[in-house]
N, C-alpha and C. Protein backbone atom coordinates (compact mmCIF):
# COMPACT_ATOMS: atom_id res chain seq x y z
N UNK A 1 -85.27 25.31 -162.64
CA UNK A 1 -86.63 25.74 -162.87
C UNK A 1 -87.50 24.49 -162.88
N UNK A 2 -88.34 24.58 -162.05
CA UNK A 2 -89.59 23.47 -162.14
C UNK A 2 -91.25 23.49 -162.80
N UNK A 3 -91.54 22.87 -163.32
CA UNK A 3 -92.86 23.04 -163.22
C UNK A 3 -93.92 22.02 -162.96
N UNK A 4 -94.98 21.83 -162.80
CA UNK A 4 -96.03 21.71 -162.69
C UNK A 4 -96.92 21.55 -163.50
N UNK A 5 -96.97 20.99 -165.05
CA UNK A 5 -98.01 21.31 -165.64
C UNK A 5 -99.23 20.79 -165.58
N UNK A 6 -100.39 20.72 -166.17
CA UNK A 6 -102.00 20.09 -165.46
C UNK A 6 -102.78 20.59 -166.75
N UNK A 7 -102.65 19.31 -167.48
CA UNK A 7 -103.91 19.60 -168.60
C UNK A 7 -105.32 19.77 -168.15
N UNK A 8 -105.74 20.63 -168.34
CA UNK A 8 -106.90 21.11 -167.71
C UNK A 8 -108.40 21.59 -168.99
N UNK A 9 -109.21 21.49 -168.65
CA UNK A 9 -110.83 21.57 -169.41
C UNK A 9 -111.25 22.71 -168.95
N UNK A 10 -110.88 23.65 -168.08
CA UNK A 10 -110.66 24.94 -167.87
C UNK A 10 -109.77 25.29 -166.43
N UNK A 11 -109.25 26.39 -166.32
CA UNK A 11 -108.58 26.87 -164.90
C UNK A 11 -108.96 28.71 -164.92
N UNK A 12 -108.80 28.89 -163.82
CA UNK A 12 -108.71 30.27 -163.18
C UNK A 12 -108.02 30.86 -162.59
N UNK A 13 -107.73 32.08 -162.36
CA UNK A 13 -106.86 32.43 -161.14
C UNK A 13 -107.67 33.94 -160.74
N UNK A 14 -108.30 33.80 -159.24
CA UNK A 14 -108.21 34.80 -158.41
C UNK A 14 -107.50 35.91 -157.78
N UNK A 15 -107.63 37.56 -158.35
CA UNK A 15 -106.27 37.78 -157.12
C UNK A 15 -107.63 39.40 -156.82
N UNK A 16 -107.24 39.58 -155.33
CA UNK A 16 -107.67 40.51 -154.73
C UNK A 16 -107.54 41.69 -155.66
N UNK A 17 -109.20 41.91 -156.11
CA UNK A 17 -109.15 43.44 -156.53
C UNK A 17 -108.88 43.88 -158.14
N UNK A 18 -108.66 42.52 -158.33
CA UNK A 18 -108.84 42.56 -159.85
C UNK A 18 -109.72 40.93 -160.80
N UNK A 19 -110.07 41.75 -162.19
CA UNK A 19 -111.03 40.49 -162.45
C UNK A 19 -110.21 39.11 -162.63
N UNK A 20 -111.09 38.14 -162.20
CA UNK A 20 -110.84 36.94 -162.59
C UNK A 20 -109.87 36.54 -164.14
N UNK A 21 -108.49 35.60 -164.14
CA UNK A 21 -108.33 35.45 -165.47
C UNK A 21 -109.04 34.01 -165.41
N UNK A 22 -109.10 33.68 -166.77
CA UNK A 22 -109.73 32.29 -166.94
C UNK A 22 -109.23 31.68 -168.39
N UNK A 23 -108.89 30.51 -168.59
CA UNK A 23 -108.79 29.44 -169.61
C UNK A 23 -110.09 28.96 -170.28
N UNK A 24 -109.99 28.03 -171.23
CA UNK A 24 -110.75 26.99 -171.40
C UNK A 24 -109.59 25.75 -171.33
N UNK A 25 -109.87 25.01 -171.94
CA UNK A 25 -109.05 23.67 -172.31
C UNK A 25 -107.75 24.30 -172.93
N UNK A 26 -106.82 23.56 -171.72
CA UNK A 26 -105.23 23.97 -172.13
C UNK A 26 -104.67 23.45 -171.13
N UNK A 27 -103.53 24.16 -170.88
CA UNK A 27 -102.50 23.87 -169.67
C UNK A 27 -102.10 24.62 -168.87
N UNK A 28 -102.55 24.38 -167.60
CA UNK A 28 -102.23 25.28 -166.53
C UNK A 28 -100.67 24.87 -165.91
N UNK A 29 -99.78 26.07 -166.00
CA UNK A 29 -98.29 25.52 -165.40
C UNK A 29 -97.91 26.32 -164.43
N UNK A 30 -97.41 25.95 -163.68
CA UNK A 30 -97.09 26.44 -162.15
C UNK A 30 -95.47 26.47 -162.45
N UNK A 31 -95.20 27.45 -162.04
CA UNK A 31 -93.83 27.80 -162.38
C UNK A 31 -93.37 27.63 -161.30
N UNK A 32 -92.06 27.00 -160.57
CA UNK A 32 -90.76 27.37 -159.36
C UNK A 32 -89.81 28.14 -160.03
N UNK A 33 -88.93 28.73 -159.68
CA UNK A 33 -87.89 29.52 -160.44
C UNK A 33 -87.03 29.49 -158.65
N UNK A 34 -85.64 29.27 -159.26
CA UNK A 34 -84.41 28.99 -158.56
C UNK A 34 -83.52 29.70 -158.95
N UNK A 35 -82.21 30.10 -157.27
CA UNK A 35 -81.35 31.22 -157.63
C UNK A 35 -80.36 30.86 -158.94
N UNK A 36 -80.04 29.50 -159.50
CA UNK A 36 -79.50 28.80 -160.53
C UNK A 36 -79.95 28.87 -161.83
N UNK A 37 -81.58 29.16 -161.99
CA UNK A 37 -82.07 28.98 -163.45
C UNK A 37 -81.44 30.06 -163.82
N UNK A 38 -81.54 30.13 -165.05
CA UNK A 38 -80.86 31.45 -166.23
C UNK A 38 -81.74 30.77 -167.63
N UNK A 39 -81.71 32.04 -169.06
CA UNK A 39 -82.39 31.59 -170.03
C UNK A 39 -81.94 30.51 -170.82
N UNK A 40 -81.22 29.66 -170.63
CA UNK A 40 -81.17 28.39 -171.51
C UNK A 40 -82.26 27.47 -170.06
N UNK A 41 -82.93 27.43 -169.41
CA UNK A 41 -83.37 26.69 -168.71
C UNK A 41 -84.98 27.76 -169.53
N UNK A 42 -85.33 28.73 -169.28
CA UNK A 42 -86.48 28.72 -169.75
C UNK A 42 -86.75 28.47 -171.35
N UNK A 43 -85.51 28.51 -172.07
CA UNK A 43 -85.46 28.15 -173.69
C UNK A 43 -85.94 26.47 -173.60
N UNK A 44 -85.58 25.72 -173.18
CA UNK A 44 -85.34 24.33 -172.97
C UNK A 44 -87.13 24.02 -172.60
N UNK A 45 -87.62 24.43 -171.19
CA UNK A 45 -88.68 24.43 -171.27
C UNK A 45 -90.18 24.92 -171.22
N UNK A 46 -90.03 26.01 -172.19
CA UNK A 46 -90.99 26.61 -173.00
C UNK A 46 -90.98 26.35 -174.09
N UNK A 47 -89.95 25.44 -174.89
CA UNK A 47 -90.10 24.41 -176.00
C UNK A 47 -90.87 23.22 -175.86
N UNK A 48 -90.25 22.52 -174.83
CA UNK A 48 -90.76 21.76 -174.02
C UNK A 48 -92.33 21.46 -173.87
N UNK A 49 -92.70 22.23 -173.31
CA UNK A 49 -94.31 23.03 -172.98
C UNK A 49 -95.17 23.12 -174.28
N UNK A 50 -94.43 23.61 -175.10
CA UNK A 50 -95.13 23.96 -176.07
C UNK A 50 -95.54 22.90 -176.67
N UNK A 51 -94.43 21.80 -176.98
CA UNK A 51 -94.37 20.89 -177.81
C UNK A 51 -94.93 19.79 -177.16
N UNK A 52 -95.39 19.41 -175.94
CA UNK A 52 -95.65 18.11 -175.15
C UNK A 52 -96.79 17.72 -175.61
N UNK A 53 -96.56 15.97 -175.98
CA UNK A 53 -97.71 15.42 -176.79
C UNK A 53 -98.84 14.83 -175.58
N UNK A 54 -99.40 15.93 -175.10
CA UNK A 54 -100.79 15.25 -173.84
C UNK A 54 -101.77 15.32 -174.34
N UNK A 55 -102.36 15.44 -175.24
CA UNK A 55 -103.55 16.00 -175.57
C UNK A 55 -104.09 14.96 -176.66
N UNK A 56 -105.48 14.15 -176.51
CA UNK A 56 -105.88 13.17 -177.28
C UNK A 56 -106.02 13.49 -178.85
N UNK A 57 -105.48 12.44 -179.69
CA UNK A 57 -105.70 12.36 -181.39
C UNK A 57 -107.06 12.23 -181.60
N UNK A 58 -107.21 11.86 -182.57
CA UNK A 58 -108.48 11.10 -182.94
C UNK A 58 -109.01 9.42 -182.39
N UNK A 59 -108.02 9.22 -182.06
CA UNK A 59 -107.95 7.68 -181.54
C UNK A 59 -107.81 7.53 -180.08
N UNK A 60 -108.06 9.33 -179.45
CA UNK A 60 -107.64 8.95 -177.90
C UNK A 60 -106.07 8.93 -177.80
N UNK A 61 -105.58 8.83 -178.64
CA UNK A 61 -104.07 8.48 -177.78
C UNK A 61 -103.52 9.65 -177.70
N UNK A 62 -102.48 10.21 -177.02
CA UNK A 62 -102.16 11.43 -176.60
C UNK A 62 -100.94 11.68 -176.98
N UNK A 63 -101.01 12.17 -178.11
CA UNK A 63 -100.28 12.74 -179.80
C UNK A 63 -100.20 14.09 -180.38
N UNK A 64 -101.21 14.85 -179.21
CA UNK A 64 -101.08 16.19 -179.88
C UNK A 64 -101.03 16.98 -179.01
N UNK A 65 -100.32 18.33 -178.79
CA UNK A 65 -99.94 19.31 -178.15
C UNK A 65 -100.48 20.48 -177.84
N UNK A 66 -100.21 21.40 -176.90
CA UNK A 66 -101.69 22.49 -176.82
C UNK A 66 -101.89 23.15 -178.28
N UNK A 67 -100.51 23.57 -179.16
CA UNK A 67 -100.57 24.31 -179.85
C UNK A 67 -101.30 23.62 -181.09
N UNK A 68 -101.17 22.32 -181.22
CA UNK A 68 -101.88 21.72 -182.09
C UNK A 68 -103.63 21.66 -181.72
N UNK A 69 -103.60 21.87 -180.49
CA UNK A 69 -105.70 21.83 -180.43
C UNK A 69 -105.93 23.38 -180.29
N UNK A 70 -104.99 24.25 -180.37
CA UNK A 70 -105.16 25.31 -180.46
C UNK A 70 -105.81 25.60 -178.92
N UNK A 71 -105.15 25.03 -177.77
CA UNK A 71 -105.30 25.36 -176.81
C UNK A 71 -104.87 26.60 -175.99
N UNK A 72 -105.23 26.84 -174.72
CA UNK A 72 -104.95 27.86 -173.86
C UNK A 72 -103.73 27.74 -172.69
N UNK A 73 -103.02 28.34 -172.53
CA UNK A 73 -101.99 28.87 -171.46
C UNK A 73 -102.38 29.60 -170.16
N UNK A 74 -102.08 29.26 -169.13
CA UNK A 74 -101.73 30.20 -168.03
C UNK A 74 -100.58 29.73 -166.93
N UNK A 75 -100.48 30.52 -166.97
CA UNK A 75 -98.80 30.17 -165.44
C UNK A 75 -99.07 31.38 -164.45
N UNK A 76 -98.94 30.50 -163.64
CA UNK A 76 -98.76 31.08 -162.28
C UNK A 76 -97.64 30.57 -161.72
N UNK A 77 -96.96 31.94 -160.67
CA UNK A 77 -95.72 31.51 -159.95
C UNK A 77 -95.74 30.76 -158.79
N UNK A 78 -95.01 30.21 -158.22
CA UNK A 78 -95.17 28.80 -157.34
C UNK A 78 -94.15 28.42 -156.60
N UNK A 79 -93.81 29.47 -156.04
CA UNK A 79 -92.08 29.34 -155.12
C UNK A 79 -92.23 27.88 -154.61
N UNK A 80 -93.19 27.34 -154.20
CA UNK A 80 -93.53 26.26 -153.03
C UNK A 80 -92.94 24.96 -153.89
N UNK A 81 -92.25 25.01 -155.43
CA UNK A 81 -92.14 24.31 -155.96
C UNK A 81 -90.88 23.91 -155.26
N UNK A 82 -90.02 24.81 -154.83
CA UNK A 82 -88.77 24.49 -154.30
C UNK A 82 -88.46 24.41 -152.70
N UNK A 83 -89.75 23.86 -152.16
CA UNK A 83 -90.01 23.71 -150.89
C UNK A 83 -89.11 22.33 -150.51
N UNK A 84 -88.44 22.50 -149.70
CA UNK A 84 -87.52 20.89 -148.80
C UNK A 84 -88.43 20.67 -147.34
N UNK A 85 -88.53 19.34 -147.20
CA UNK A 85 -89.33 18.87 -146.49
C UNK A 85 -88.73 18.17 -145.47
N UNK A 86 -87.21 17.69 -145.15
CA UNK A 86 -86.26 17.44 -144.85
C UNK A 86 -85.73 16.82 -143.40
N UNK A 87 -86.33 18.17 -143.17
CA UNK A 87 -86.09 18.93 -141.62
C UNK A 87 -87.51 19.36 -140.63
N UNK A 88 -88.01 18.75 -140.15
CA UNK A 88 -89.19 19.12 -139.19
C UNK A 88 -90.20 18.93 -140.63
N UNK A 89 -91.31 19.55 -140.09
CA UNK A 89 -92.92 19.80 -140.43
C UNK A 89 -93.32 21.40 -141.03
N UNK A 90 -92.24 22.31 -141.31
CA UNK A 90 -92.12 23.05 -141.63
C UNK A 90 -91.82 23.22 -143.12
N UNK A 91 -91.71 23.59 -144.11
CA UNK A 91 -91.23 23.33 -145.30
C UNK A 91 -90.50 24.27 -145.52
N UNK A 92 -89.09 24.69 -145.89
CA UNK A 92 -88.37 25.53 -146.00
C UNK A 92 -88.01 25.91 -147.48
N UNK A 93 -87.67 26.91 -147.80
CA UNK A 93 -88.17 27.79 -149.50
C UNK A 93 -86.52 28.14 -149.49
N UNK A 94 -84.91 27.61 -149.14
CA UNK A 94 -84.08 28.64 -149.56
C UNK A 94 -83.68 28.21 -150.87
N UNK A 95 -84.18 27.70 -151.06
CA UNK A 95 -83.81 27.02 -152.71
C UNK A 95 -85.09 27.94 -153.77
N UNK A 96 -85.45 28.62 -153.30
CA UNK A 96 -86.50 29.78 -154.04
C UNK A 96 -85.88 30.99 -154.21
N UNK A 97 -85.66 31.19 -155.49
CA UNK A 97 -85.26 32.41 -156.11
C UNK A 97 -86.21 33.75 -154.95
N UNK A 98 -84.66 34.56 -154.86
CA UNK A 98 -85.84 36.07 -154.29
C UNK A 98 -86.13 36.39 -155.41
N UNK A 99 -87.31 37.59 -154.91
CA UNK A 99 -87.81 37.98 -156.16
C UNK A 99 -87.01 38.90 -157.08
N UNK A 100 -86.14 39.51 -156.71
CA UNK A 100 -85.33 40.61 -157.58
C UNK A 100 -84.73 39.51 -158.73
N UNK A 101 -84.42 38.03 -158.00
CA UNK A 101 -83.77 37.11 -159.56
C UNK A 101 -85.15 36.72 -160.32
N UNK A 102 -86.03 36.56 -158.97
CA UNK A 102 -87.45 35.58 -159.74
C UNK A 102 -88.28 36.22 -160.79
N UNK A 103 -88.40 37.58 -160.46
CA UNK A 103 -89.09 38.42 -161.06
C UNK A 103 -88.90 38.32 -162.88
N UNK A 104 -87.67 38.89 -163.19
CA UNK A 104 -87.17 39.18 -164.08
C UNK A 104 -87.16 37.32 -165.41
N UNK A 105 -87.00 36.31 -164.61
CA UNK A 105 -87.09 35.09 -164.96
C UNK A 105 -88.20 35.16 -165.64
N UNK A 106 -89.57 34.85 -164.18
CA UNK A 106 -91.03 34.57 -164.48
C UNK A 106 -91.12 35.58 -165.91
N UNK A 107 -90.95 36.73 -166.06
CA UNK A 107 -91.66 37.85 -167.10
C UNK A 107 -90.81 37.03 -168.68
N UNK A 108 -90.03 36.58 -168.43
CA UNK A 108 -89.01 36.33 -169.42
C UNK A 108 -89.15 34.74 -169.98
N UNK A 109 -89.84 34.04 -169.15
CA UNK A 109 -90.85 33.10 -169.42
C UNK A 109 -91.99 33.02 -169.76
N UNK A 110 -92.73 33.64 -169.11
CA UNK A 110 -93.96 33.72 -169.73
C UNK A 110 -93.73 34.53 -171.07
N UNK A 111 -92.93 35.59 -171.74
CA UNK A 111 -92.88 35.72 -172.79
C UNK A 111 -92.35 34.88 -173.60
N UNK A 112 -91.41 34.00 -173.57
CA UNK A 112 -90.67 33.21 -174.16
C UNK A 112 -92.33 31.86 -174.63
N UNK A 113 -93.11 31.70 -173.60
CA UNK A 113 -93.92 30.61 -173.99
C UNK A 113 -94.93 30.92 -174.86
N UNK A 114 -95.21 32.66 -174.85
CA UNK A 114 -95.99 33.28 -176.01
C UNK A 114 -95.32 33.04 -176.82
N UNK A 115 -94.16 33.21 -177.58
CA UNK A 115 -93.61 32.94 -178.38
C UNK A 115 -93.44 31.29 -178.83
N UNK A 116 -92.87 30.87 -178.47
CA UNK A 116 -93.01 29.34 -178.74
C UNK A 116 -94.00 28.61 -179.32
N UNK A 117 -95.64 29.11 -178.36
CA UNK A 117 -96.94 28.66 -178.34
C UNK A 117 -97.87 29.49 -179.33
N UNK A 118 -97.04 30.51 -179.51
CA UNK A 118 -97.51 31.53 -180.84
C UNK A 118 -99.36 31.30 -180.38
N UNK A 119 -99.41 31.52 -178.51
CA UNK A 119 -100.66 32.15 -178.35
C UNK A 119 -100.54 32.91 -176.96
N UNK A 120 -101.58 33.12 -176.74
CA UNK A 120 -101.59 34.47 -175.98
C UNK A 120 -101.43 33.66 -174.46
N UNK A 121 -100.58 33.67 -173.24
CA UNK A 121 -100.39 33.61 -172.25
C UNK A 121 -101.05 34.13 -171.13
N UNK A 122 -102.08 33.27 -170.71
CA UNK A 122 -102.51 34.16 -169.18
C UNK A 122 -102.06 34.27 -168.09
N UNK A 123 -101.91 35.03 -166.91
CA UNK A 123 -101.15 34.85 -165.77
C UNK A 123 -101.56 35.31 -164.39
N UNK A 124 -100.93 34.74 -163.64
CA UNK A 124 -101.30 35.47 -162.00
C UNK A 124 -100.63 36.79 -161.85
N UNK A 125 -100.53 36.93 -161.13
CA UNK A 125 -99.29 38.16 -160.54
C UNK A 125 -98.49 37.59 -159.32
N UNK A 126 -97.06 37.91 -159.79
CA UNK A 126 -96.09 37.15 -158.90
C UNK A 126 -96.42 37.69 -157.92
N UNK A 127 -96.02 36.88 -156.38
CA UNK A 127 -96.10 37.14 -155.57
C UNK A 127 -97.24 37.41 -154.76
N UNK A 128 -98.14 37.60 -155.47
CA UNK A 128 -99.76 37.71 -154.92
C UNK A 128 -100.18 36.45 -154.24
N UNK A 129 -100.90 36.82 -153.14
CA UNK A 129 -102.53 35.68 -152.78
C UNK A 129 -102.85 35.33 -153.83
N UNK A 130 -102.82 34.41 -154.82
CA UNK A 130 -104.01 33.81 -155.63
C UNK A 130 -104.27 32.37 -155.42
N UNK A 131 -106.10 32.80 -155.53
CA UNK A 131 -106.94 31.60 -155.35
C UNK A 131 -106.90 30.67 -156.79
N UNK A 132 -106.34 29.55 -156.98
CA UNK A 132 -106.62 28.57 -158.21
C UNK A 132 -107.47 27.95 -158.04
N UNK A 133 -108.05 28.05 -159.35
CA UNK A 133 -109.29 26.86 -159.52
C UNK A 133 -108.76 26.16 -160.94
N UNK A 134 -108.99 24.87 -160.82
CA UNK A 134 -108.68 23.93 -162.20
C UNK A 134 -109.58 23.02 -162.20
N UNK A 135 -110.08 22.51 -163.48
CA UNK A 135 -110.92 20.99 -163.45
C UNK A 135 -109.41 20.55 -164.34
N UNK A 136 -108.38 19.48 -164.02
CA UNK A 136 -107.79 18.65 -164.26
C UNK A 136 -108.74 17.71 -165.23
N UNK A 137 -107.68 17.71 -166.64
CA UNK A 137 -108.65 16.61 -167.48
C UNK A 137 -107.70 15.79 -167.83
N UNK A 138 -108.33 14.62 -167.23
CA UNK A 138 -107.77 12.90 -167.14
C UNK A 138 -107.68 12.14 -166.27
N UNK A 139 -107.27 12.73 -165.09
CA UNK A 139 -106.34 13.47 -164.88
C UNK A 139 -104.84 13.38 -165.36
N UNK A 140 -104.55 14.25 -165.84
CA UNK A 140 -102.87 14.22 -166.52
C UNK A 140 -101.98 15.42 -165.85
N UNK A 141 -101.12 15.20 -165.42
CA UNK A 141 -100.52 16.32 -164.17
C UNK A 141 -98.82 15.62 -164.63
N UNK A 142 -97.67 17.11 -165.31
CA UNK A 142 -96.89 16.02 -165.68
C UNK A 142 -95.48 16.87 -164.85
N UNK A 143 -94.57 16.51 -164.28
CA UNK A 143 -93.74 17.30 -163.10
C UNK A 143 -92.45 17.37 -164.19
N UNK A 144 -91.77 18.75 -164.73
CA UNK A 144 -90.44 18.66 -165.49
C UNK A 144 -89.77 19.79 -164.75
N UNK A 145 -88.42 19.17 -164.22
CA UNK A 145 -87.38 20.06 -163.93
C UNK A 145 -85.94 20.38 -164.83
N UNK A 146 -85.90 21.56 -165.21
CA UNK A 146 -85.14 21.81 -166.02
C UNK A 146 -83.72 21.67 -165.86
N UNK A 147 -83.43 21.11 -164.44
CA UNK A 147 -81.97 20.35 -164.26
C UNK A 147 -81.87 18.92 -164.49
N UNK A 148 -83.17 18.46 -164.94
CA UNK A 148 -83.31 16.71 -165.10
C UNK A 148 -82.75 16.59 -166.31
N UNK A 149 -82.82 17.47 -167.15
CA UNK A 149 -83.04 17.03 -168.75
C UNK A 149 -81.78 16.66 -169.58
N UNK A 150 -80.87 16.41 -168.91
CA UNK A 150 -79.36 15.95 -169.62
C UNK A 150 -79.46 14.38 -169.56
């Protein structure tokens, strides 16, 4: 499982036909999910997530966590996380969970990070067109894969 996270001063997500979701100041995380992840990989990091010290103290230094500024969540899914570049100009996805494994993951994550973050989770809809919008604040953009962490 990969992610993407992006402390952000607000984000959005577009999807055809339904309203806009939107943040303020929090963390926008882009989820990959792989035919390999299982729930000790989303236990690991939706702790992780929760707990990551990006977010400025009083002194600027970056000591405190979303849940400590009482920040905002959203994840969106992001097969493209497990894109190989390898081979031609093409980018190839077989290292991307189908959705019958991905599905069941993503829902089981994003609940797991409500819990953790003991706040409310916003989201895209898997598999959809969605348009992102983020203002990145810092910029701070931090890449964790949940097979790195041993």
């Amino acid at each position: 499982m990969r992610v993407l996270i992006q402390r952000v001063s607000e984000a959005s997500v577009a999807i055809e036909g339904e309203p806009t979701r939107a943040i303020g100041p929090g963390l926008l995380v882009l989820l990959g999910i792989e035919e390999a992840d299982e729930t000790a990989d989303i236990e690991w990091l939706c702790g992780k997530i929760s707990r990551l010290r990006i977010f400025g103290d009083e002194d600027g230094n970056m000591n405190k966590s979303v849940t400590d500024i009482g920040g905002e969540l959203m994840v969106i899914s992001q097969f493209t996380l497990f894109s190989s570049t390898k081979k031609g100009n093409r980018p190839g996805f077989t290292r991307a969970a189908r959705p019958d494994v991905a599905v069941p993951l993503y829902e089981q994550f994003v609940k797991r990070l409500r819990f953790d973050s003991g706040t409310e989770v916003k989201t895209g809809t898997f598999g959809a067109d969605m348009k992102v919008g983020l203002v990145n604040d810092g910029p701070v953009t931090i890449w964790i894969d949940s097979k790195d962490r041993e």
